[in-house]
C-alpha atoms as a PDB file:
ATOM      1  CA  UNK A   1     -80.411  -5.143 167.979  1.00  0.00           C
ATOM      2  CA  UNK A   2     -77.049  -3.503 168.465  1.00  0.00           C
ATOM      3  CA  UNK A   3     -76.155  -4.132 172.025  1.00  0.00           C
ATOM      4  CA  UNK A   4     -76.625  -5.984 175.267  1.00  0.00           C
ATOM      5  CA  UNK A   5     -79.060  -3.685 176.540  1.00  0.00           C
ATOM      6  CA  UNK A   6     -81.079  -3.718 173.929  1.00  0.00           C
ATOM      7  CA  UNK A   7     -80.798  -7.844 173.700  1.00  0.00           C
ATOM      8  CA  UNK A   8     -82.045  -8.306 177.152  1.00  0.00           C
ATOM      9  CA  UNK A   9     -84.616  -6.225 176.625  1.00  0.00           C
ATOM     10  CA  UNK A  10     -85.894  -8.342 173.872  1.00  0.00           C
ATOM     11  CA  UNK A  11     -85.396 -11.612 175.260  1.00  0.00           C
ATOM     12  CA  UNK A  12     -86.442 -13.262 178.411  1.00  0.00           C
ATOM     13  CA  UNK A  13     -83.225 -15.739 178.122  1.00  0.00           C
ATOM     14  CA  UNK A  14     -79.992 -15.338 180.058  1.00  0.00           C
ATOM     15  CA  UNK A  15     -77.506 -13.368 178.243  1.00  0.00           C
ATOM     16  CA  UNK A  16     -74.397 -14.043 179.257  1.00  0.00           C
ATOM     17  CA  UNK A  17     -71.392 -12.035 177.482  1.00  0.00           C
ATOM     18  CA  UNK A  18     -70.495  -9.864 174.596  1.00  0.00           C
ATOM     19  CA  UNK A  19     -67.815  -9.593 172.183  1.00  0.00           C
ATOM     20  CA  UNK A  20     -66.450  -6.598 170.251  1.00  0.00           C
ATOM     21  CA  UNK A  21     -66.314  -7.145 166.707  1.00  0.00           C
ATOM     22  CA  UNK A  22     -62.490  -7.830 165.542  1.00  0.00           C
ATOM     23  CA  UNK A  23     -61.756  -5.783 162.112  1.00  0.00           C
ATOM     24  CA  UNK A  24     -59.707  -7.416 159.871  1.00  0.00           C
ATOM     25  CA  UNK A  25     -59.761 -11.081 161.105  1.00  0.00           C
ATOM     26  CA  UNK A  26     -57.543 -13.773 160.086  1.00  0.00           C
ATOM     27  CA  UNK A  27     -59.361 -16.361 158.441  1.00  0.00           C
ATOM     28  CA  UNK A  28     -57.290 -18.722 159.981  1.00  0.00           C
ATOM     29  CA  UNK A  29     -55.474 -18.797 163.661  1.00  0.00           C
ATOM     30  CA  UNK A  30     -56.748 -18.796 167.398  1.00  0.00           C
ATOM     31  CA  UNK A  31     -57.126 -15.176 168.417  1.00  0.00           C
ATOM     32  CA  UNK A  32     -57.417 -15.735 172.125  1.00  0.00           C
ATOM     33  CA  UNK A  33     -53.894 -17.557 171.703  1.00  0.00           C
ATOM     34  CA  UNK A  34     -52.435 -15.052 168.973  1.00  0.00           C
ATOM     35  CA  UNK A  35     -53.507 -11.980 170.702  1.00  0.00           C
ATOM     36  CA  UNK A  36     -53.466 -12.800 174.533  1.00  0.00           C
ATOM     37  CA  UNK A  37     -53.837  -9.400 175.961  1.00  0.00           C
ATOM     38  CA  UNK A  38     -56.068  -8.277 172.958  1.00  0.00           C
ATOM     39  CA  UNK A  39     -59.661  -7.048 174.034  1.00  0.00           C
ATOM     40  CA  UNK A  40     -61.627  -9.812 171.911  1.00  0.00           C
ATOM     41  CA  UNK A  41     -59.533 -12.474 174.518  1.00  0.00           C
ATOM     42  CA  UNK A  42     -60.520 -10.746 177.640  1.00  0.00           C
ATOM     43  CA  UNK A  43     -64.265 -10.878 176.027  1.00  0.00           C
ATOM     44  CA  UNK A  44     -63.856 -14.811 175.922  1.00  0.00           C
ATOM     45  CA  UNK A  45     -62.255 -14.368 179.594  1.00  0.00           C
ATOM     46  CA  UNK A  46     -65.303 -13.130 180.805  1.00  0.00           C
ATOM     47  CA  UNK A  47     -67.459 -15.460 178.817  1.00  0.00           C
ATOM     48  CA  UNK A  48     -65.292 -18.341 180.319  1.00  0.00           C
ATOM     49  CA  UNK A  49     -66.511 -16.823 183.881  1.00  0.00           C
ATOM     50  CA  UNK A  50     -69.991 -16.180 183.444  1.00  0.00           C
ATOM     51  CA  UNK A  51     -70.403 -19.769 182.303  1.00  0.00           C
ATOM     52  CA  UNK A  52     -69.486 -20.828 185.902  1.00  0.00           C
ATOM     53  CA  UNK A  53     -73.138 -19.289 186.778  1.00  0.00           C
ATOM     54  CA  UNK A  54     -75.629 -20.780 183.569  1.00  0.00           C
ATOM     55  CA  UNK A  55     -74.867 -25.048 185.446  1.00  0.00           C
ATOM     56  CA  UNK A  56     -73.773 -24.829 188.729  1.00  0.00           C
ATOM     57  CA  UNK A  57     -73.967 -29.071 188.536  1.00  0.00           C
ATOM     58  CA  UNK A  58     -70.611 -30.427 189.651  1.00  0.00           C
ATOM     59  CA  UNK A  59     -69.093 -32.698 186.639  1.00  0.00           C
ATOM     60  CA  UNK A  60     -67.854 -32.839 182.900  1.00  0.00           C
ATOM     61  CA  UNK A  61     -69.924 -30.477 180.468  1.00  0.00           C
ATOM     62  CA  UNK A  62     -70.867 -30.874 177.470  1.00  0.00           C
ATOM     63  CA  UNK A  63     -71.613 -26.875 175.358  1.00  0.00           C
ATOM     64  CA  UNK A  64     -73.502 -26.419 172.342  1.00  0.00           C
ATOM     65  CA  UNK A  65     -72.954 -23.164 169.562  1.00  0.00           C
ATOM     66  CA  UNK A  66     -75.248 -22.326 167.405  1.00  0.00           C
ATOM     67  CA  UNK A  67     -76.570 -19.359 165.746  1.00  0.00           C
ATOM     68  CA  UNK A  68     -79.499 -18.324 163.382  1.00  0.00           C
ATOM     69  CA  UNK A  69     -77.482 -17.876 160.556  1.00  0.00           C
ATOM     70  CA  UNK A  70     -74.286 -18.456 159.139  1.00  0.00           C
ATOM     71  CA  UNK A  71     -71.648 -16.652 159.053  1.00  0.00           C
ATOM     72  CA  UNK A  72     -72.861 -14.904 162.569  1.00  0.00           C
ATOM     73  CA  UNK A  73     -69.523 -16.187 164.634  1.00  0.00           C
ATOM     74  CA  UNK A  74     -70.780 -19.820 166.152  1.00  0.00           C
ATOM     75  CA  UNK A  75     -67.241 -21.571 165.117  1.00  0.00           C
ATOM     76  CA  UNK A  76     -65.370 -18.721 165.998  1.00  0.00           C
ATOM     77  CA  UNK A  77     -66.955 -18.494 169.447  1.00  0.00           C
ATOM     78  CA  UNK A  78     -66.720 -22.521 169.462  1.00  0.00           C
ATOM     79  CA  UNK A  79     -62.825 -22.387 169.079  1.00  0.00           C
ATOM     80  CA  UNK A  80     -62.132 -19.873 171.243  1.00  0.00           C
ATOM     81  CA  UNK A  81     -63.798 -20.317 174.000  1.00  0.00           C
ATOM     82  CA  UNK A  82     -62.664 -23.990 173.770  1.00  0.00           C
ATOM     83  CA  UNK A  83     -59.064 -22.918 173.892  1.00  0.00           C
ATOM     84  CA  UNK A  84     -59.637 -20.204 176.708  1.00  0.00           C
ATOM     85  CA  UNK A  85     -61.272 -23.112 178.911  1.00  0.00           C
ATOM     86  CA  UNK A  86     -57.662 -25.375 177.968  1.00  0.00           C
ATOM     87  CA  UNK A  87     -55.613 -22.368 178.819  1.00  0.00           C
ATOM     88  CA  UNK A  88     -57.281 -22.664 181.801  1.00  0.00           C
ATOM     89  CA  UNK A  89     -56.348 -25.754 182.884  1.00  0.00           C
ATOM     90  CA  UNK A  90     -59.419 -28.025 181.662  1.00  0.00           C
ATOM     91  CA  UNK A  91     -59.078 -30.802 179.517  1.00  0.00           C
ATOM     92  CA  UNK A  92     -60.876 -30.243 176.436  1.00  0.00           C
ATOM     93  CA  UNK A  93     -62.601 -32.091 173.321  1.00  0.00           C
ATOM     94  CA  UNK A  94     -63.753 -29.577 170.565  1.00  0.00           C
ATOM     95  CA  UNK A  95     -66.090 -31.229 167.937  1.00  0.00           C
ATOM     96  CA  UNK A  96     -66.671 -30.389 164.603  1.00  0.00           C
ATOM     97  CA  UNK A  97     -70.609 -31.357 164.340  1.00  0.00           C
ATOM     98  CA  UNK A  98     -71.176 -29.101 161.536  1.00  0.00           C
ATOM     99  CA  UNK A  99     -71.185 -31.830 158.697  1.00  0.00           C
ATOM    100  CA  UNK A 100     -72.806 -29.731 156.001  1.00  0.00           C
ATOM    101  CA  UNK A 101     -70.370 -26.758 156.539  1.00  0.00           C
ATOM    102  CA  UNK A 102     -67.063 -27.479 158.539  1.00  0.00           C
ATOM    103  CA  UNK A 103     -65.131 -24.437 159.813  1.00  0.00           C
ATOM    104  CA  UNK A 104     -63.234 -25.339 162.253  1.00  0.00           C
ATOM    105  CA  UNK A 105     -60.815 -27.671 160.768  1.00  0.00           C
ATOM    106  CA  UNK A 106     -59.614 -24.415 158.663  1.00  0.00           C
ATOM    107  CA  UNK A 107     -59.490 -22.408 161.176  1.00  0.00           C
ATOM    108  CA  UNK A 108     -56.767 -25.015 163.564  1.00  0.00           C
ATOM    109  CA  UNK A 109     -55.005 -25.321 159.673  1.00  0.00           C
ATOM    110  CA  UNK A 110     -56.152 -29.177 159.597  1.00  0.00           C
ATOM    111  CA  UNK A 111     -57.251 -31.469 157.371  1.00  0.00           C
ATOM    112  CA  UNK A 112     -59.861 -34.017 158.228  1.00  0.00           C
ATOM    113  CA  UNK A 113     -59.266 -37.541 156.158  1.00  0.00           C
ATOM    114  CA  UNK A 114     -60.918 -39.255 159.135  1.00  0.00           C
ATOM    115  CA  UNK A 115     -63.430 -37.881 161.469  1.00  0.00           C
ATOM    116  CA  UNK A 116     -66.775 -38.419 163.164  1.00  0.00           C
ATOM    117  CA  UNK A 117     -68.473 -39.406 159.572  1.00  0.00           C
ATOM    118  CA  UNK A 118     -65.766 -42.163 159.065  1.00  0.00           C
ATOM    119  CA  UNK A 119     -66.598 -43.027 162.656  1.00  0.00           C
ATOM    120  CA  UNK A 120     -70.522 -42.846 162.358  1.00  0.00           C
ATOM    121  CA  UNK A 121     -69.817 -45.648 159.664  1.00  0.00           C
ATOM    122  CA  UNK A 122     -67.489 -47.459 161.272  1.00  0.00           C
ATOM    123  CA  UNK A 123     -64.710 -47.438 159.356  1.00  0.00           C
ATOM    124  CA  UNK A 124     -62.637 -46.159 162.368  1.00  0.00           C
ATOM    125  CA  UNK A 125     -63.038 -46.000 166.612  1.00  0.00           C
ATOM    126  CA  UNK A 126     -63.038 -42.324 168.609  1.00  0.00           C
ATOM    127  CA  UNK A 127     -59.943 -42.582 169.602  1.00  0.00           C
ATOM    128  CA  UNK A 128     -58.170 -43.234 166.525  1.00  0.00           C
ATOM    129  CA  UNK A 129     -59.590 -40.024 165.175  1.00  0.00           C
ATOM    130  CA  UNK A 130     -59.213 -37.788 168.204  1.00  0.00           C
ATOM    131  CA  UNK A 131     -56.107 -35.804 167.150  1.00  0.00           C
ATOM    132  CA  UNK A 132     -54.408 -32.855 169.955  1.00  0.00           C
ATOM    133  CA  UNK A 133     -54.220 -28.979 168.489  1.00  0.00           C
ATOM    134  CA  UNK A 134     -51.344 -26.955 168.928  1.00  0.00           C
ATOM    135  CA  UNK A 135     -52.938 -25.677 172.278  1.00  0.00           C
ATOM    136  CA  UNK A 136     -52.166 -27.930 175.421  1.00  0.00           C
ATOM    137  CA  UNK A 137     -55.201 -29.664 176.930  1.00  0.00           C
ATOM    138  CA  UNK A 138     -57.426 -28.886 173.426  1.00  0.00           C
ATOM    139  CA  UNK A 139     -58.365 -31.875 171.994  1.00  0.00           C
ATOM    140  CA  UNK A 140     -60.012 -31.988 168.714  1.00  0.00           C
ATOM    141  CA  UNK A 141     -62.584 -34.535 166.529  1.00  0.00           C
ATOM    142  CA  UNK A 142     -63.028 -33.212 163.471  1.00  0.00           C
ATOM    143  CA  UNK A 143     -65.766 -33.762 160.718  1.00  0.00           C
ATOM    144  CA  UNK A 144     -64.022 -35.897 158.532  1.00  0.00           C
ATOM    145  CA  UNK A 145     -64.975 -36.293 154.808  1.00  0.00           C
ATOM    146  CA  UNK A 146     -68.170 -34.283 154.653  1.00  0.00           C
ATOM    147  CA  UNK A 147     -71.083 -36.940 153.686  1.00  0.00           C
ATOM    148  CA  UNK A 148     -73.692 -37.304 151.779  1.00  0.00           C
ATOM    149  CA  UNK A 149     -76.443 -37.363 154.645  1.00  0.00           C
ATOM    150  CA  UNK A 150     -75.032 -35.162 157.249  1.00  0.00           C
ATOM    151  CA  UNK A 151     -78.561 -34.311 159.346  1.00  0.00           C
ATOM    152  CA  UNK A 152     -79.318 -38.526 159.127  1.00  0.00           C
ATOM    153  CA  UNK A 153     -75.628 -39.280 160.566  1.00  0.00           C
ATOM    154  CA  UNK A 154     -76.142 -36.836 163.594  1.00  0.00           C
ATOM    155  CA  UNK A 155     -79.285 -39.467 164.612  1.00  0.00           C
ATOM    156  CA  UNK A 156     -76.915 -42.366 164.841  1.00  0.00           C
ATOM    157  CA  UNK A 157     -76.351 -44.276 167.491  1.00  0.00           C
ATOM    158  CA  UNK A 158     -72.467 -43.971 166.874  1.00  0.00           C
ATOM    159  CA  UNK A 159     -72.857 -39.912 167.269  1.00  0.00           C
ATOM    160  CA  UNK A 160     -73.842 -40.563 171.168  1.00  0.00           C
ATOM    161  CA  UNK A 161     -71.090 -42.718 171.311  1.00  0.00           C
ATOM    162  CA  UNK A 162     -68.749 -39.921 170.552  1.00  0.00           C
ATOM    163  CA  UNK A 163     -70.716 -37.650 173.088  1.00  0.00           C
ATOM    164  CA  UNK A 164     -70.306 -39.590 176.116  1.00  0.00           C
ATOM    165  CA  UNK A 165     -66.955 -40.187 175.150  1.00  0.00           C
ATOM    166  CA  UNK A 166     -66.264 -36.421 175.604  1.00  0.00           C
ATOM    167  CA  UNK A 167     -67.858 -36.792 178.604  1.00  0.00           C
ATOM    168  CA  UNK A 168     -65.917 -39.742 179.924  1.00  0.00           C
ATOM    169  CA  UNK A 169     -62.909 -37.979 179.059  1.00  0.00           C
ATOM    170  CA  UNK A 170     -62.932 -34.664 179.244  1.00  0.00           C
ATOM    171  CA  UNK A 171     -63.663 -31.529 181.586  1.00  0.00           C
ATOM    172  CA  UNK A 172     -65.712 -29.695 178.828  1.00  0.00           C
ATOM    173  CA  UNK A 173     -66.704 -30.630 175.330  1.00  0.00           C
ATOM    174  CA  UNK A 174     -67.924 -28.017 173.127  1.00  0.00           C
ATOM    175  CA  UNK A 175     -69.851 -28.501 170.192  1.00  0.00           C
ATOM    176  CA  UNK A 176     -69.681 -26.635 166.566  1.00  0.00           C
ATOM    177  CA  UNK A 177     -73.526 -27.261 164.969  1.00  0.00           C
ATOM    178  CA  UNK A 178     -74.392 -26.082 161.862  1.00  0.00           C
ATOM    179  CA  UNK A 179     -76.874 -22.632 162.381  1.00  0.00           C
ATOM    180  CA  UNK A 180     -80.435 -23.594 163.850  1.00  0.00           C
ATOM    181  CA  UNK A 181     -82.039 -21.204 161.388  1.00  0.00           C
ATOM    182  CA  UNK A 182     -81.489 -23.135 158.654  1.00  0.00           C
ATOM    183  CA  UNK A 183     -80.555 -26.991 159.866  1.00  0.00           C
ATOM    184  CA  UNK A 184     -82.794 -28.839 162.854  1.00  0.00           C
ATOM    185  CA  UNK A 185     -78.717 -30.699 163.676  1.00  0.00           C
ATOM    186  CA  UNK A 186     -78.026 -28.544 166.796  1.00  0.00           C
ATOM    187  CA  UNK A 187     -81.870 -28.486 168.184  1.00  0.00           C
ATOM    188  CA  UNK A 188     -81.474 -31.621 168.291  1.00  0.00           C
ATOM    189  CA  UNK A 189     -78.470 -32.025 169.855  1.00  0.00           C
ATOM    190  CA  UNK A 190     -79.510 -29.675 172.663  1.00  0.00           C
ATOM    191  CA  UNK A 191     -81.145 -32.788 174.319  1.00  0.00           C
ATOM    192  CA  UNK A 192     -77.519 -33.842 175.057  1.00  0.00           C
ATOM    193  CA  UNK A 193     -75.628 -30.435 176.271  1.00  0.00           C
ATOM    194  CA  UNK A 194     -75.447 -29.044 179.375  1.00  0.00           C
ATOM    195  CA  UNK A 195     -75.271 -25.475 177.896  1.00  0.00           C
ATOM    196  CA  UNK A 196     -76.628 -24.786 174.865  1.00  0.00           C
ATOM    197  CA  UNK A 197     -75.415 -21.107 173.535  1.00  0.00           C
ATOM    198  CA  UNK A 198     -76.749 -18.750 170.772  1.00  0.00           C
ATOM    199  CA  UNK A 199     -74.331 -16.741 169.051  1.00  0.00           C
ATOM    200  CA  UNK A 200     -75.971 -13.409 167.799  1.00  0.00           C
ATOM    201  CA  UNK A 201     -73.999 -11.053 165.893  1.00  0.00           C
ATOM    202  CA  UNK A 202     -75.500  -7.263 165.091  1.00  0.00           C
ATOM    203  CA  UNK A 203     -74.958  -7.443 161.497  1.00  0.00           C
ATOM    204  CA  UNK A 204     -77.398  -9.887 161.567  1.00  0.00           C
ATOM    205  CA  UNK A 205     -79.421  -9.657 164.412  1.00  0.00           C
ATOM    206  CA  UNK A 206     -82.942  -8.229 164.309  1.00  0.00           C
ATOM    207  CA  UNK A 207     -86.386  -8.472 166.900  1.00  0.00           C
ATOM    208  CA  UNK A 208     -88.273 -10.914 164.167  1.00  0.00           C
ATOM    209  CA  UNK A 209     -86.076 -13.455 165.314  1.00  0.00           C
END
């Protein structure tokens, strides 16, 4: 599958955006805040719009990334699209739910001592570990010191906690899971999210799926 067209025509579920591939890429750093006026950016513009259409419901959201594999783009999108909606004016929580594999505390060039596994355990409360990004309105809870039994902590009682906490609190909460293909985490999880998006990315992508 190398394009949209082709995409819709294999799939009877909404597609709702594109994104050129970005040569090159930083390992680290927010493009959509680096590069403003860059083409990837508008992509996540238009992405930011077309979500507007997919839950029309009035209120707080709560949007879920995954993706088949890894290494297809899921924190990338998850990030960026979370800082596109602060620019924006929303108030934002971006969590790190991918306990086996956490990205996106190297990507926002943090380190995560305490997190939602320390919290699942209750060695500390939500908002002592909700810490702000360098982007106004982007909050951030990251992983915190991966564990030994990610999938079992993402059952916990203390995981919904932190969920409706983003959803007390915040406009939008967007959610990093690990990739469905391999982990049940974020199939799971979809029970809770408003939106639940599925990054594909061409390398990658083929009609078996």
């Amino acid at each position: 599958i190398q394009n949209m067209i082709e995409l819709k025509e294999a799939t009877n579920t909404p597609v709702i955006g594109d994104l050129i591939q970005v040569k090159n890429l930083a390992p680290i750093g927010i493009i959509v805040d680096e590069e403003p006026k860059s083409q990837i950016a508008e992509s996540f513009r238009t992405l930011r719009t077309n979500l507007q259409y997919l839950n029309t419901t009035p209120g707080p959201k709560i949007i879920l990334f995954t993706s088949n594999a890894p290494g297809e783009g899921k924190t990338f999108c998850s990030v960026n699209l979370a800082t596109m909606l602060a620019k924006g004016g929303k108030k934002v929580l971006l969590l790190e739910l991918d306990l086996h594999k956490p990205r996106v505390q190297k990507i926002l060039e943090m380190t995560a001592e305490k997190g939602i596994s320390t919290i699942v355990v209750k060695q500390n409360t939500i908002p002592e570990c909700v810490r702000k990004t360098k982007i106004e309105n982007l909050d951030v809870l990251l992983s915190g010191p991966v564990p030994p039994n990610p999938s079992e902590m993402i059952l916990s009682n203390e995981l919904k906690d932190i969920l409706f906490y983003g959803k007390a609190n915040y406009d939008y909460t967007i959610i990093d899971t690990p990739p469905a293909g391999l982990i049940s985490d974020s199939i799971y999880l979809m029970q809770y999210a408003d939106i639940s998006l599925f990054v594909l990315n061409t390398k990658f992508a083929n009609k078996k799926i």
